[in-house]
Protein backbone atom coordinates (compact mmCIF):
# COMPACT_ATOMS: atom_id res chain seq x y z
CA UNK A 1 -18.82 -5.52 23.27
CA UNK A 2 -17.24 -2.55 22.06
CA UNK A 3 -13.73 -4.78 20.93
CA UNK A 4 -16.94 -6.68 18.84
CA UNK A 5 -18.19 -3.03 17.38
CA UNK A 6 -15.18 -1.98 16.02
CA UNK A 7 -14.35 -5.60 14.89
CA UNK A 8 -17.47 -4.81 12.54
CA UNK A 9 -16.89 -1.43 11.75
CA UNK A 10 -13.31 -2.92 10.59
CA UNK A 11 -14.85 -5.52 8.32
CA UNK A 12 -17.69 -2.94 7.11
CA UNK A 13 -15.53 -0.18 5.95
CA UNK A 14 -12.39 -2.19 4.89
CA UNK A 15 -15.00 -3.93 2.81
CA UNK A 16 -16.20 -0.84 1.37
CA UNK A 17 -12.37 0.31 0.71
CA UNK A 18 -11.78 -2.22 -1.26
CA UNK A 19 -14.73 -2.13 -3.38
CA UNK A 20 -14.44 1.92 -4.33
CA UNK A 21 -10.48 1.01 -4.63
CA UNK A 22 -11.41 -1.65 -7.29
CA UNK A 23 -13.50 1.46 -9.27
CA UNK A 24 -10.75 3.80 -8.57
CA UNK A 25 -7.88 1.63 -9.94
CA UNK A 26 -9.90 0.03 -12.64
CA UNK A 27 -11.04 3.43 -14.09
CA UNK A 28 -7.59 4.77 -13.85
CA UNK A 29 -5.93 1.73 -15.47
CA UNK A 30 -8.67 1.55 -18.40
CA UNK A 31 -8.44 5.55 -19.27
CA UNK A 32 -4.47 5.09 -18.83
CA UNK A 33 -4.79 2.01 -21.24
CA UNK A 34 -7.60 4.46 -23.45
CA UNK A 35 -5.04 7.10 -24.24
CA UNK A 36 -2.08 4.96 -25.31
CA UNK A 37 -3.85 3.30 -27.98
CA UNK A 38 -5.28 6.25 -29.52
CA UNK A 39 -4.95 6.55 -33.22
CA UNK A 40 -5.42 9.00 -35.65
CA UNK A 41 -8.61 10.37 -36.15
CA UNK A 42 -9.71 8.61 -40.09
CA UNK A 43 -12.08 11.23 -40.96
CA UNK A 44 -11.04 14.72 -42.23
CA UNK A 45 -14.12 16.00 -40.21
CA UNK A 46 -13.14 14.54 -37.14
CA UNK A 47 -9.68 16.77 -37.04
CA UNK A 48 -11.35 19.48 -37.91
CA UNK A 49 -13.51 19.54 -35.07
CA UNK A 50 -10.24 18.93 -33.05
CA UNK A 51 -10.27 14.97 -32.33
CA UNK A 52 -7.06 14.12 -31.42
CA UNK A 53 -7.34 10.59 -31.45
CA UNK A 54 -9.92 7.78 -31.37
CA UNK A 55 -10.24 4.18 -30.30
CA UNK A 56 -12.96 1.15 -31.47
CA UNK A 57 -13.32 -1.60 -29.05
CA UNK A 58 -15.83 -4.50 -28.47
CA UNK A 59 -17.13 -5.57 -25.48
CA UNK A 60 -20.13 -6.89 -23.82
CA UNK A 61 -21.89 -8.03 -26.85
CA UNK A 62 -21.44 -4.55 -28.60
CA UNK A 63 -18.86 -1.76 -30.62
CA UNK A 64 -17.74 0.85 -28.97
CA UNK A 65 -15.89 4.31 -30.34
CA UNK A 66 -14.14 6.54 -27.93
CA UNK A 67 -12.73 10.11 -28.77
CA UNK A 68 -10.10 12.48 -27.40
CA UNK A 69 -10.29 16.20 -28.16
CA UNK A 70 -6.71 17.83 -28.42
CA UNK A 71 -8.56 20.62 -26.04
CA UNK A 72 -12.11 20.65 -25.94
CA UNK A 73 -15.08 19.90 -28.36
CA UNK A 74 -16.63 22.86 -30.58
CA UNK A 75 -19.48 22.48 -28.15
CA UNK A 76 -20.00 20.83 -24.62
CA UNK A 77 -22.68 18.25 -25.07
CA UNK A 78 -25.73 18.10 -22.45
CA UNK A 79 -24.26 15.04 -20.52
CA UNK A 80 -20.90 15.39 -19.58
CA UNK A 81 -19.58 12.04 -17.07
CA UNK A 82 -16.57 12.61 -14.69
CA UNK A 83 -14.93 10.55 -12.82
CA UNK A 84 -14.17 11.50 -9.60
CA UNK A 85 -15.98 10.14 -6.49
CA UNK A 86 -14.09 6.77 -7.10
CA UNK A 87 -11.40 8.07 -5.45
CA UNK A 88 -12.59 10.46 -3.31
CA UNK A 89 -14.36 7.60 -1.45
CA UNK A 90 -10.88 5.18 -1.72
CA UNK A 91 -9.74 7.86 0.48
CA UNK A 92 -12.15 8.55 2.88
CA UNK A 93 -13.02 4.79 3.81
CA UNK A 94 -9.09 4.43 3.73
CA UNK A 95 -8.60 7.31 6.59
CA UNK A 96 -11.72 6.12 8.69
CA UNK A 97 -10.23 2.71 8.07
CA UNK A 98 -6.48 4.07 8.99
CA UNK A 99 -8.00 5.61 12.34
CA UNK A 100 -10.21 2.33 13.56
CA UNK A 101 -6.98 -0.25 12.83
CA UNK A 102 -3.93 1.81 13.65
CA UNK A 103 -4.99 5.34 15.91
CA UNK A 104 -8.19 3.60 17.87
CA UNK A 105 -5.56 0.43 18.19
CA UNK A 106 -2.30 2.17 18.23
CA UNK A 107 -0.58 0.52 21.30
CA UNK A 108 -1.13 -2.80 19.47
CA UNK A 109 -0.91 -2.28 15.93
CA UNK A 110 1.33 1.35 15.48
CA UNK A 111 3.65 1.60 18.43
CA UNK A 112 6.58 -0.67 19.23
CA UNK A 113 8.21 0.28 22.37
CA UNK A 114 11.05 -1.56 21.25
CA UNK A 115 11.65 1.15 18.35
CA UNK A 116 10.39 4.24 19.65
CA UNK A 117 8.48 4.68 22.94
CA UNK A 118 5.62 7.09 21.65
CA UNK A 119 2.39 7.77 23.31
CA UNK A 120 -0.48 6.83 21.64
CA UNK A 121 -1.45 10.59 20.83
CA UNK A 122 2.22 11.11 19.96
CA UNK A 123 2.26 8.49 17.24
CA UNK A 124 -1.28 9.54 15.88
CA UNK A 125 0.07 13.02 15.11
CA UNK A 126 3.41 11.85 13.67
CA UNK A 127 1.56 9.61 11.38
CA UNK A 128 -1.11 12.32 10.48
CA UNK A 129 1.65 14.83 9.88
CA UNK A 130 3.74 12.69 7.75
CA UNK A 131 0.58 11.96 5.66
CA UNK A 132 0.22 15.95 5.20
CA UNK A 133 4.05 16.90 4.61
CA UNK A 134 4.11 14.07 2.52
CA UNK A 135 1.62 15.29 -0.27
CA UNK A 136 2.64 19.17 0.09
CA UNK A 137 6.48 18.40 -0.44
CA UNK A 138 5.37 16.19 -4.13
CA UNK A 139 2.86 18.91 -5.12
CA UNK A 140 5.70 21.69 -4.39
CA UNK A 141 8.41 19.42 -6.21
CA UNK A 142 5.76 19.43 -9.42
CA UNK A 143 5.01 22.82 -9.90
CA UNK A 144 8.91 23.76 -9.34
CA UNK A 145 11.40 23.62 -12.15
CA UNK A 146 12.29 19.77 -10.84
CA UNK A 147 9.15 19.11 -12.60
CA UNK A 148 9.33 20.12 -15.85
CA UNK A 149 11.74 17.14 -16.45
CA UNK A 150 9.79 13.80 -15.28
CA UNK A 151 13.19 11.82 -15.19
CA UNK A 152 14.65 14.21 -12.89
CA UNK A 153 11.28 14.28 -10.77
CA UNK A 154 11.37 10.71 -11.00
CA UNK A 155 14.70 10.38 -9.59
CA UNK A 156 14.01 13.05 -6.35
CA UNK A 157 10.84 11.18 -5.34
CA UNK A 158 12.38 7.85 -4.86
CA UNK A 159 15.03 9.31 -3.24
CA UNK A 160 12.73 10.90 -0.92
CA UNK A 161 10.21 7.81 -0.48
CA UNK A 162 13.25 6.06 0.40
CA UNK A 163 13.86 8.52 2.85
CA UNK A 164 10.29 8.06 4.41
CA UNK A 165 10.12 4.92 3.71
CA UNK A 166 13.78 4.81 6.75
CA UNK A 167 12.51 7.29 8.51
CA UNK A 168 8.73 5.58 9.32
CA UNK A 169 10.12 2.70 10.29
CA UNK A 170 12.51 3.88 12.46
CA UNK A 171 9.39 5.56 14.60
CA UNK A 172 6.74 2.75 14.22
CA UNK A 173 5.87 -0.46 14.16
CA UNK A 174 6.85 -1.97 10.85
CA UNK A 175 3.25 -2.90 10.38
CA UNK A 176 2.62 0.51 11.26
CA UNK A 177 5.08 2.34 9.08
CA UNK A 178 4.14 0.35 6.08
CA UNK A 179 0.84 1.50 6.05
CA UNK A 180 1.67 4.49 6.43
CA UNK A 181 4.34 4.78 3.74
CA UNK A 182 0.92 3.11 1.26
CA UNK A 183 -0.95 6.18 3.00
CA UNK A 184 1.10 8.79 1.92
CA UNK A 185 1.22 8.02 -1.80
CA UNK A 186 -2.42 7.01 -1.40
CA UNK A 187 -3.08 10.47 -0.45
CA UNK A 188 -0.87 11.83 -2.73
CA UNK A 189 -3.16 10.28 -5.55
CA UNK A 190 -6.43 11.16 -4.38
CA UNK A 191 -4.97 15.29 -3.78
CA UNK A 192 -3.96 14.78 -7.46
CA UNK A 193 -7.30 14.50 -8.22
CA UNK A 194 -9.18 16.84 -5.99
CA UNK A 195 -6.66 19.67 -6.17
CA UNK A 196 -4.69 19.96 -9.84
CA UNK A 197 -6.54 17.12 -12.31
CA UNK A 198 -10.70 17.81 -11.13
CA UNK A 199 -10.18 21.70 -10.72
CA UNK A 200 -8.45 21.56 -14.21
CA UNK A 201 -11.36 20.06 -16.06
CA UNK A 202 -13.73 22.31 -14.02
CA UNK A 203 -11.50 25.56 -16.15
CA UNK A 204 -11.71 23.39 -19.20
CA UNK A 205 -15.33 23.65 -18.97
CA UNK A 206 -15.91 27.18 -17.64
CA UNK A 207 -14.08 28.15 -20.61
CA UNK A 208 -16.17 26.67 -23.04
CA UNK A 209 -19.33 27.38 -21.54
CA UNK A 210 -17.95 31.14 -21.47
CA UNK A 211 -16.72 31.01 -25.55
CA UNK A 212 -13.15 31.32 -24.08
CA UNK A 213 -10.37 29.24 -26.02
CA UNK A 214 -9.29 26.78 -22.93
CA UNK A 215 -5.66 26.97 -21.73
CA UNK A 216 -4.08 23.00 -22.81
CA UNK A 217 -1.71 23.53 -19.62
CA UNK A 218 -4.78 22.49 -17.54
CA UNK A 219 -4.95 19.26 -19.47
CA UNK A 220 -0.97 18.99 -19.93
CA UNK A 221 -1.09 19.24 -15.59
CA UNK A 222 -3.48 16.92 -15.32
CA UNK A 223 -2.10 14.21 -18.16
CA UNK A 224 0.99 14.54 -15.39
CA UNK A 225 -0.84 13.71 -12.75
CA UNK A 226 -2.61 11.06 -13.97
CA UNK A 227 0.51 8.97 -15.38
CA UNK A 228 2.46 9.61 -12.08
CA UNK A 229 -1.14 8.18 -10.20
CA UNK A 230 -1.14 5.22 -12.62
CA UNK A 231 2.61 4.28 -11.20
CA UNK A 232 1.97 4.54 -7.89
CA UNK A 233 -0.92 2.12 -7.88
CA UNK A 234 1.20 -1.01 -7.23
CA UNK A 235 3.05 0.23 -4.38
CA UNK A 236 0.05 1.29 -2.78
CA UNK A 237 -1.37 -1.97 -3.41
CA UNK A 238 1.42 -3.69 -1.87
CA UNK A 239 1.33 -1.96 1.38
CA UNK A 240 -2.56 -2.65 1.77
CA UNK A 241 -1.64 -6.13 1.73
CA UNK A 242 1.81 -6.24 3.61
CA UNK A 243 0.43 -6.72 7.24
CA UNK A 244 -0.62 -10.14 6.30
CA UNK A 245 3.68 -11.08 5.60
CA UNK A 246 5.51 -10.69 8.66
CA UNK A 247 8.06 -11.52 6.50
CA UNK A 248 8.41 -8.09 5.13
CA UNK A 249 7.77 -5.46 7.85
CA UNK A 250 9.16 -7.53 10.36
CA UNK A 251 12.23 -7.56 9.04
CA UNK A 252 15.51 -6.11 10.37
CA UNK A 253 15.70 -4.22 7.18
CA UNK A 254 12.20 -3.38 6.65
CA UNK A 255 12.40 -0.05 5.57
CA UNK A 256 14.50 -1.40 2.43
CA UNK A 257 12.11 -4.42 1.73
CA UNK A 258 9.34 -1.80 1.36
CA UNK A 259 11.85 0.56 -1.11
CA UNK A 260 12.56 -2.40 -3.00
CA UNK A 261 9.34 -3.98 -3.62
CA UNK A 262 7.74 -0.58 -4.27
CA UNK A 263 10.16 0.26 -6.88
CA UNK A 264 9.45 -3.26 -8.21
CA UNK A 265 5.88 -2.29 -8.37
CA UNK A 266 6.94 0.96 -10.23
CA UNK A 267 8.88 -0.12 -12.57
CA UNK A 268 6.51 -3.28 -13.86
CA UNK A 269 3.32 -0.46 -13.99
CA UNK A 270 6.26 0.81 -16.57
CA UNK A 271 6.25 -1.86 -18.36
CA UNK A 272 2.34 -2.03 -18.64
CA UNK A 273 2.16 1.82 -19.96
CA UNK A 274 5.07 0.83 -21.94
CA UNK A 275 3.26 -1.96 -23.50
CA UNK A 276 -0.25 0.00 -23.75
CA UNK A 277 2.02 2.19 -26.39
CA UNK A 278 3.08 -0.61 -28.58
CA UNK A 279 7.08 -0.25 -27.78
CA UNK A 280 7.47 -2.24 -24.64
CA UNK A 281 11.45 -2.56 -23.39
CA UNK A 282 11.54 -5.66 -21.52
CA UNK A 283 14.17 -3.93 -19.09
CA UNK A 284 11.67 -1.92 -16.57
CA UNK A 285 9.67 -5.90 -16.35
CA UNK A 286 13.13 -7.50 -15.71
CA UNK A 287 14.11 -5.18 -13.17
CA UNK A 288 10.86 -5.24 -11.44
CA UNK A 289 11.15 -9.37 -11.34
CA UNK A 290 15.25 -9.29 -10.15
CA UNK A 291 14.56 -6.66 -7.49
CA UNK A 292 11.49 -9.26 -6.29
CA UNK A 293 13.37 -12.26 -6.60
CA UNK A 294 16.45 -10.53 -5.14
CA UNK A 295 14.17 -9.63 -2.14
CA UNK A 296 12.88 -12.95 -1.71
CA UNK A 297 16.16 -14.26 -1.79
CA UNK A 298 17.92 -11.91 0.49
CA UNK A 299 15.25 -12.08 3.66
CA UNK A 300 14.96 -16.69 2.88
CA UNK A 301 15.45 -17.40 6.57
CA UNK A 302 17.58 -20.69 7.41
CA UNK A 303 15.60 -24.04 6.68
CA UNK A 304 13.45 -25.26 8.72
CA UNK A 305 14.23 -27.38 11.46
CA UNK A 306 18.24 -26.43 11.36
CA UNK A 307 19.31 -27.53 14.35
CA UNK A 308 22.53 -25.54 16.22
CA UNK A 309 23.15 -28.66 18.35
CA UNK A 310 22.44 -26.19 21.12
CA UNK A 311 20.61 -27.32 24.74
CA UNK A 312 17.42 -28.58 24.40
CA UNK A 313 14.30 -27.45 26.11
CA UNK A 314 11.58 -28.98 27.81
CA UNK A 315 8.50 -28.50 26.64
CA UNK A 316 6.93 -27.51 30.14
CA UNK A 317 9.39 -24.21 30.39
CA UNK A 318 8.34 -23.48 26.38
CA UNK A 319 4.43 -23.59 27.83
CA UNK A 320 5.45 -21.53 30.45
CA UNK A 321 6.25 -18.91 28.24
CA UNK A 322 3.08 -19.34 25.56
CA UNK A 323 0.79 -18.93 28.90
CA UNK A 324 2.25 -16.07 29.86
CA UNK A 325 2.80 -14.19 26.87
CA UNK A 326 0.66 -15.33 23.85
CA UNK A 327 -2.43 -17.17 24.88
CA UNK A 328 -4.12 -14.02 26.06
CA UNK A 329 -4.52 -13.75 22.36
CA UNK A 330 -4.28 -17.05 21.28
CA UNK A 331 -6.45 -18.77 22.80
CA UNK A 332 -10.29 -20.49 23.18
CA UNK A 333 -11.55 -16.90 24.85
CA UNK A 334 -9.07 -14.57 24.34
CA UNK A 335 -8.44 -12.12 27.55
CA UNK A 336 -6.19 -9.62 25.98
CA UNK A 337 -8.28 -6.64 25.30
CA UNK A 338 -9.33 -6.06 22.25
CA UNK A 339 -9.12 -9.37 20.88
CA UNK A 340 -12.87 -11.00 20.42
CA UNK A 341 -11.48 -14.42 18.90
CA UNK A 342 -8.00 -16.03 18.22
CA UNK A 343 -5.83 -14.08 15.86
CA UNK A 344 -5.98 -16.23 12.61
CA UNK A 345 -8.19 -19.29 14.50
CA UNK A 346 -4.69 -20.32 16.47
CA UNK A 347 -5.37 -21.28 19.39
CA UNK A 348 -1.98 -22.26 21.53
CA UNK A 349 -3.66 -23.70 24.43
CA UNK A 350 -2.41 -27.69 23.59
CA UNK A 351 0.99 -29.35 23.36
CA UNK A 352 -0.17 -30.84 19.55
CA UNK A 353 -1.10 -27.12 18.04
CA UNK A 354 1.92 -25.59 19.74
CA UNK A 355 4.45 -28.14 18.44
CA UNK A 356 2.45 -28.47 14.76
CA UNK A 357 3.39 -24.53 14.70
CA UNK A 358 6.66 -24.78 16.05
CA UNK A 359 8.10 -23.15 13.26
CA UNK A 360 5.47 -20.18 12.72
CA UNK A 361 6.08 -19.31 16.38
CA UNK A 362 9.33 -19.23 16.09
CA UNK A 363 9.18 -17.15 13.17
CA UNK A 364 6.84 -14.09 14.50
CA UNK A 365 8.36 -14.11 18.31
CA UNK A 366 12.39 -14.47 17.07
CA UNK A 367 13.10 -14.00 13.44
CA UNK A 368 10.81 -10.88 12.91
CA UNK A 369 9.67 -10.26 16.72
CA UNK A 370 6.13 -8.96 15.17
CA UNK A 371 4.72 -11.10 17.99
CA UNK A 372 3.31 -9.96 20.65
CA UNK A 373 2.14 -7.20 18.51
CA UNK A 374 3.45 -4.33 20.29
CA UNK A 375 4.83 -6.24 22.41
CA UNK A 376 1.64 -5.48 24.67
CA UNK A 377 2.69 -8.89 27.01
CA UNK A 378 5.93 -7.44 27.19
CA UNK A 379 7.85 -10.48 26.33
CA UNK A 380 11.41 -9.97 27.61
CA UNK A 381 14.40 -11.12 25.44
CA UNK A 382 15.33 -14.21 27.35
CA UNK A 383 12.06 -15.58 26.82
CA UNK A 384 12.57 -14.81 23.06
CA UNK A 385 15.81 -16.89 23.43
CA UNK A 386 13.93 -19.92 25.02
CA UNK A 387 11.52 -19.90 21.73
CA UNK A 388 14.88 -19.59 19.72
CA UNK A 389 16.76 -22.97 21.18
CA UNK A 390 13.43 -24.69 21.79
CA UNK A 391 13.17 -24.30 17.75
CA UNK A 392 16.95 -24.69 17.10
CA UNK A 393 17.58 -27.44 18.75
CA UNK A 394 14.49 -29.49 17.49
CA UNK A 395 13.09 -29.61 20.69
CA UNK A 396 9.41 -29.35 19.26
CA UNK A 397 10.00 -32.27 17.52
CA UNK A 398 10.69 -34.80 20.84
C-alpha cells in the first residue's frame, strides 16, 4: 500500500509540475519574444510619457497593443499584474517531486554502488548541497566584475556546469546526477526570480508610489536575469526528460552527453532570441544541430544482432539469470519493493517476451548497466557477461 501512495503522489505532483512549468516557460518565452520586437513608440505623446517601445498583435479573435516604459509610467495604474507564482510553484512541485522519486527512493533511483557507495542520507545531503552551492556560486559570479561582461560570464558558467555536470556523475547514479544537474539550473531560475528580478520590481514600485525617480539598474538586473533564465530553459527541459533514454545517462561518458546536449539546448534558445530580434546568424542553430547529431553519432552502439562468433548460450542458464535478478521487477506481481506493477508493462516471465526483447535487455543490463536500477539485485559482472554472449552470439535468436 504505501509503494501504491507514493506511486500516486508521483503521478499527482509530477502532473502538477508540468502544468505550472508549461505557465512558467510559456510566460517567459512570450515576454522574452515581447521585448525583442518592440518598436518605436509612433506617437510623440507616447515618448513623452517615457514608452520605450510598443508592440500590436492579433490573437484570439481580437488587437492587442503592448507597451514598455524605459523606467516606469508617470503614474502606477490601479491594476498592476505580475508574474511570479508560475515559477514559484515549478519549483516547489519540482523539490516535493525531487524528494518522492530520488530521496524517498534513493537506493533505487540516486545511488549506484557501483560509482560511489553513499548512504541514503549521505546522497540526500550531497544532492541538496549541490543544489544550494550551485545557485550561490552563479548569483556571486553576477554581481562580481565577471558579470558585467555576459561573454565572459557566459564562458565561466559552462565551464563550471561542465564541472558539475563531471563531478555529479561521478557520485550518483547517472539518472540521478542528471536530474540533479536540471535541478540546479532549475533553481537557479526560480532564485532569479524570487531574489534579484521580483524584489527589483517591488523598488520600481515603492519608488513611484513614494514620487521617487526609480533607479533603471533594478530593471537593467533583472533584464539580465531574465535573458540568462530564457537560455537555460532547454537544458532544464532536457534533463526532465532524460531518465526515459538510458541511452544518455547510462553512458560511460555521461557526464559529457549531458554538457553536450545542454550546450546544444543553449545555443539553439540563441538562435530563437536571435531570431525574435530580426538578425538571426544561422551559426548558434548549426552548432546546436552538429553537437546533437555528433552526440547521436558518437554513443550509436554496434547493430543489432552483431554476432562475435563467440560461445553460445542456452537459453535455460539466460532464465536463470532473468529469475534471479530482474523479474522481481519485471514481472506479473512484482516482489521487489517498491515496485506496484512491471516497470514499462515488461513482464520477463516467458521465453517469447524475453527473446522478442533480446536486444533491449541487453542494452540496459550491458551496454549502459542502468539495469537493475541501483543495482538493488546485485547482479554480479559474470552474469552481465552471460547477457553479453547470449546477445552476441545470437543466441536469442535459436
Amino acid at each position: 500500500m504505501e509503494s501504491y501512495i507514493v506511486d500516486w503522489l508521483s503521478l499527482v505532483v509530477r502532473w502538477a509540475h508540468f502544468i505550472v512549468g508549461i505557465a512558467w516557460i510559456g510566460a517567459s518565452f512570450y515576454f522574452i519574444w515581447l521585448d525583442n520586437h518592440l518598436e518605436a513608440p509612433k506617437l510623440e505623446s507616447d515618448r513623452e510619457r517615457g514608452v520605450g517601445g510598443e508592440l500590436w498583435a492579433v490573437h484570439g479573435g481580437g488587437f492587442y497593443q503592448a507597451q514598455k516604459y524605459q523606467v516606469a509610467p508617470p503614474a502606477l495604474p490601479e491594476t498592476l499584474h505580475w508574474f511570479k507564482w508560475e515559477a514559484y510553484t515549478t519549483f516547489v512541485s519540482g523539490f516535493f517531486l525531487l524528494c518522492i522519486v530520488y530521496y524517498y527512493g534513493a537506493s533505487t533511483h540516486l545511488i549506484d554502488p557501483l560509482i560511489a557507495d553513499l548512504s541514503p542520507a549521505a546522497a540526500i545531503i550531497l544532492g541538496i548541497s549541490s543544489i544550494v552551492v550551485g545557485w550561490l556560486v552563479y548569483d556571486l559570479l553576477c554581481r562580481s566584475p565577471i558579470g558585467n561582461s555576459e561573454n565572459v560570464l557566459a564562458l565561466v558558467m559552462a565551464l563550471l556546469l561542465a564541472a558539475t555536470a563531471f563531478g555529479l556523475c561521478q557520485a550518483f547514479s547517472g539518472r540521478g546526477a542528471f536530474i540533479h544537474f536540471g535541478a540546479i539550473i532549475g533553481t537557479i531560475m526560480v532564485a532569479n526570480v524570487f531574489f534579484v528580478i521580483i524584489p527589483g520590481q517591488r523598488e520600481l514600485v515603492k519608488a513611484k508610489q513614494a514620487g521617487r525617480p526609480p533607479d533603471p539598474i533594478h530593471g537593467i538586473r533583472g533584464k539580465q536575469r531574465s535573458v540568462h533564465n530564457t537560455y537555460f530553459t532547454l537544458p532544464v527541459l532536457f534533463t526532465m526528460i532524460s531518465s526515459h533514454y538510458g541511452m544518455t545517462y547510462g553512458h560511460r561518458w555521461n557526464w559529457l552527453i549531458l554538457v553536450a546536449i545542454s550546450l546544444a539546448g543553449a545555443l539553439i534558445r540563441v538562435w530563437f532570441v536571435l531570431r525574435h530580434k530580426g538578425h538571426a546568424s544561422p551559426i548558434p542553430l548549426v552548432l546546436g544541430l552538429l553537437l546533437l547529431a555528433g552526440t547521436a553519432v558518437a554513443i550509436a552502439p554496434a547493430p543489432q544482432g552483431a554476432t562475435t562468433g563467440g560461445e553460445s548460450v542456452a537459453f535455460a542458464e539466460l532464465k536463470a539469470v532473468i529469475d534471479r535478478r530482474c523479474t522481481g521487477c519485471h514481472a506479473a506481481k512484482p516482489t521487489q519493493e517498491g515496485f506496484q506493477t512491471a516497470p514499462k508493462g515488461l513482464r520477463l516471465d516467458s521465453e517469447r517476451v524475453i527473446r522478442a526483447n533480446a536486444a533491449f535487455i541487453y542494452q540496459q543490463t550491458v551496454t549502459q548497466k542502468i539495469m537493475p536500477p541501483g543495482n538493488i539485485t546485485e547482479m554480479t559482472d559474470d552474469e552481465r557477461a552471460l547477457v553479453k554472449r547470449w546477445f552476441e552470439s545470437g543466441s536469442y535468436r535459436r
